[in-house]
N, C-alpha and C. Protein backbone atom coordinates (compact mmCIF):
# COMPACT_ATOMS: atom_id res chain seq x y z
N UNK A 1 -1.87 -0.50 -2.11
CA UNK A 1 -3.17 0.05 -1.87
C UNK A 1 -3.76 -0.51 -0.57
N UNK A 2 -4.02 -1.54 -0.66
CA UNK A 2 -4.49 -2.35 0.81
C UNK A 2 -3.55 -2.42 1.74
N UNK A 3 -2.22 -1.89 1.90
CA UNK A 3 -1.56 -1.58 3.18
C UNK A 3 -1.69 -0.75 3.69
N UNK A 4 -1.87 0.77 2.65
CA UNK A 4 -2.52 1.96 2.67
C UNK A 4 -4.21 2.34 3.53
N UNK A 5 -4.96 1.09 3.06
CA UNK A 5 -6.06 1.03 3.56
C UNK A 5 -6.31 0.54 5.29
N UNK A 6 -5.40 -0.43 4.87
CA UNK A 6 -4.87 -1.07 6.39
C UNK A 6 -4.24 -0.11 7.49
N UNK A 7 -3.57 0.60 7.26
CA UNK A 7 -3.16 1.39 8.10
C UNK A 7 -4.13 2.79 8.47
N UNK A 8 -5.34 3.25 7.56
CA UNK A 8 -5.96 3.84 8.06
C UNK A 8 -7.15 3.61 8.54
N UNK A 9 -7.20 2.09 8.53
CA UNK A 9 -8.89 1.79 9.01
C UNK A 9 -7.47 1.36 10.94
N UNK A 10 -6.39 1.04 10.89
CA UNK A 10 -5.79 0.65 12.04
C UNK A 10 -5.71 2.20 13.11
N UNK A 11 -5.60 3.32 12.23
CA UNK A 11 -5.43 4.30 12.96
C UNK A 11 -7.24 5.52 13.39
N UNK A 12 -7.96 4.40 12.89
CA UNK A 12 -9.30 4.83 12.94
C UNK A 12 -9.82 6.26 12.08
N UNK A 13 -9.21 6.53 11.04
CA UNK A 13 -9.13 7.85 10.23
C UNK A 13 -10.09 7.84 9.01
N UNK A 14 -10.68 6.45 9.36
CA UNK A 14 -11.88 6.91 8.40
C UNK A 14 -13.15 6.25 8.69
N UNK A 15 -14.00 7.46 8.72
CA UNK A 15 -14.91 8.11 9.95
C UNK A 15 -15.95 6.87 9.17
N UNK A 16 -16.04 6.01 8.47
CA UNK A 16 -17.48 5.46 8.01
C UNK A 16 -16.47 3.61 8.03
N UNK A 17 -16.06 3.43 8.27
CA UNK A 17 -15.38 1.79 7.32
C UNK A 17 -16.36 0.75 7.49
N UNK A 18 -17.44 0.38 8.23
CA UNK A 18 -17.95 -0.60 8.50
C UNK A 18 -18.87 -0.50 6.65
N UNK A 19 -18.99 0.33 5.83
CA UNK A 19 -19.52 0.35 4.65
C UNK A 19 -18.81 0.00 3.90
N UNK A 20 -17.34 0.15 3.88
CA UNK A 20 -16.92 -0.77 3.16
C UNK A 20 -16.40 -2.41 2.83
N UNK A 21 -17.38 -3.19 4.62
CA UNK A 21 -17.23 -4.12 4.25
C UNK A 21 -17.68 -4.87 3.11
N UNK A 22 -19.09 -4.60 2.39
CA UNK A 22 -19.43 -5.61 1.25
C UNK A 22 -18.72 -5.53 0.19
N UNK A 23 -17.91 -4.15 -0.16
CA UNK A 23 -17.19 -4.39 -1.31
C UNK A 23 -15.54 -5.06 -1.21
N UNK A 24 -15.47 -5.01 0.14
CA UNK A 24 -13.66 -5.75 0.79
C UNK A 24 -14.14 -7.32 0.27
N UNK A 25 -15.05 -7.53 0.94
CA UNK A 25 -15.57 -8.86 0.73
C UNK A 25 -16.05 -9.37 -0.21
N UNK A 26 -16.69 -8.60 -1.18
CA UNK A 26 -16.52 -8.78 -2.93
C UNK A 26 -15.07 -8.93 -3.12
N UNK A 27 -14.46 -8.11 -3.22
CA UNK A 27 -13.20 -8.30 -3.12
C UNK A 27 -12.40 -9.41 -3.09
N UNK A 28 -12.28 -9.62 -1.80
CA UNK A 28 -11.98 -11.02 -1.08
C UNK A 28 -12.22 -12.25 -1.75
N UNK A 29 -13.28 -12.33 -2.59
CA UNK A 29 -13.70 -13.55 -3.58
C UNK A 29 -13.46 -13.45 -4.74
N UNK A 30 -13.20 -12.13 -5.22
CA UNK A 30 -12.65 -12.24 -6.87
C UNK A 30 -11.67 -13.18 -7.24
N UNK A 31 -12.03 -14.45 -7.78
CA UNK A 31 -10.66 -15.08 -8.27
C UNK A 31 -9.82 -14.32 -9.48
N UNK A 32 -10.19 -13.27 -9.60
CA UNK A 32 -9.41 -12.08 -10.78
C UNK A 32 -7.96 -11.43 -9.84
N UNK A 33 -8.31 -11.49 -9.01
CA UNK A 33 -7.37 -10.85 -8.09
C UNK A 33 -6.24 -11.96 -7.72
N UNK A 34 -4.94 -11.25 -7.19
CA UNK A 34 -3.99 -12.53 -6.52
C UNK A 34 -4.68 -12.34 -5.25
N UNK A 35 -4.26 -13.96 -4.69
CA UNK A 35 -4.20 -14.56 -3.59
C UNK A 35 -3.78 -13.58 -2.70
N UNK A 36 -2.66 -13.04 -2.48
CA UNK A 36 -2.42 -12.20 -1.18
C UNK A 36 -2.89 -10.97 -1.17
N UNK A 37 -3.66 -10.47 -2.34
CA UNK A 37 -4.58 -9.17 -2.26
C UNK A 37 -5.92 -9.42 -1.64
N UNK A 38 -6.12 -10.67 -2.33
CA UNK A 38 -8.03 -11.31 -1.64
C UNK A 38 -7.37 -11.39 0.18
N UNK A 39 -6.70 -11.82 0.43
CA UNK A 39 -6.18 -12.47 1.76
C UNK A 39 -6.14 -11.22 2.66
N UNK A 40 -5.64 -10.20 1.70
CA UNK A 40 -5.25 -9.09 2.74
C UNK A 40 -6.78 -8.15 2.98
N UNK A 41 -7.36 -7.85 1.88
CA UNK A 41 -9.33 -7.79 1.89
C UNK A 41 -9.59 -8.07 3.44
N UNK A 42 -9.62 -9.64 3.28
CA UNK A 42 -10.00 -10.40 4.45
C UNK A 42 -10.00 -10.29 5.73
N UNK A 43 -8.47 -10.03 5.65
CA UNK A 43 -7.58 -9.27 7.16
C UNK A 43 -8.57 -8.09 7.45
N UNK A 44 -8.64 -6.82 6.38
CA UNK A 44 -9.19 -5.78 6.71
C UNK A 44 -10.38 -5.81 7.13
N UNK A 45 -11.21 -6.64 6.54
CA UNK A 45 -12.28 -6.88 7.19
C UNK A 45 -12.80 -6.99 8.52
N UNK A 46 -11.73 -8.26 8.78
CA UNK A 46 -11.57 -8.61 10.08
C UNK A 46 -11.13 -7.01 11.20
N UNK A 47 -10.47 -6.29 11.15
CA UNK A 47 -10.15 -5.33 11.74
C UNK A 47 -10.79 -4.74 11.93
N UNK A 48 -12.01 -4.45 10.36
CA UNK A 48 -12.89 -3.40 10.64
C UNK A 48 -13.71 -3.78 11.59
N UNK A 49 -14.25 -5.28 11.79
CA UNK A 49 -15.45 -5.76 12.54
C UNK A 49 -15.24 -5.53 13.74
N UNK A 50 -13.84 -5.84 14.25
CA UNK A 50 -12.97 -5.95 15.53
C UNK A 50 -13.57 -4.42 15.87
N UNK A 51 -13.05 -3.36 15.46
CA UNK A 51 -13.19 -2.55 15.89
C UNK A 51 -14.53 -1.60 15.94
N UNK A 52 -15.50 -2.16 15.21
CA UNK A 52 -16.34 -1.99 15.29
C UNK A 52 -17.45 -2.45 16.90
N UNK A 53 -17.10 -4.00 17.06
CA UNK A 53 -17.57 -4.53 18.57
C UNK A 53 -16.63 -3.69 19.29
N UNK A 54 -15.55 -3.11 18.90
CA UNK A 54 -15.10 -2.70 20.40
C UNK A 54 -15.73 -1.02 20.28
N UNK A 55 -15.84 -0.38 19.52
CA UNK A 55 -16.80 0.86 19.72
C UNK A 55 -18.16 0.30 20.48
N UNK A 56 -18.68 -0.45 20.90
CA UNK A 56 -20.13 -1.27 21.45
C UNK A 56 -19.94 -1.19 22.57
């Protein structure tokens, strides 16, 4: 799922992502979740922001 997600917030195909940072980042802290799912959240996050300053 989150490689899935990863590759379309990487190819810019979805027209809103900066909204889904608070729930990546909920996410990201669930200790319900494994470790490399919260981790990968994180990553996405990071991408979305990235690309967000670079639309600026």
């Amino acid at each position: 799922m989150f490689d899935a997600l990863d590759s379309l917030v990487k190819r810019d195909e979805i027209s809103d992502a900066p909204q889904m940072i608070p729930f990546l980042r909920e996410l990201s802290n669930d200790e319900r979740i494994p470790l490399i799912a919260r981790n990968h959240a994180s990553r996405i996050v990071k991408t979305i922001e990235k690309k967000k300053e670079e639309k600026k």
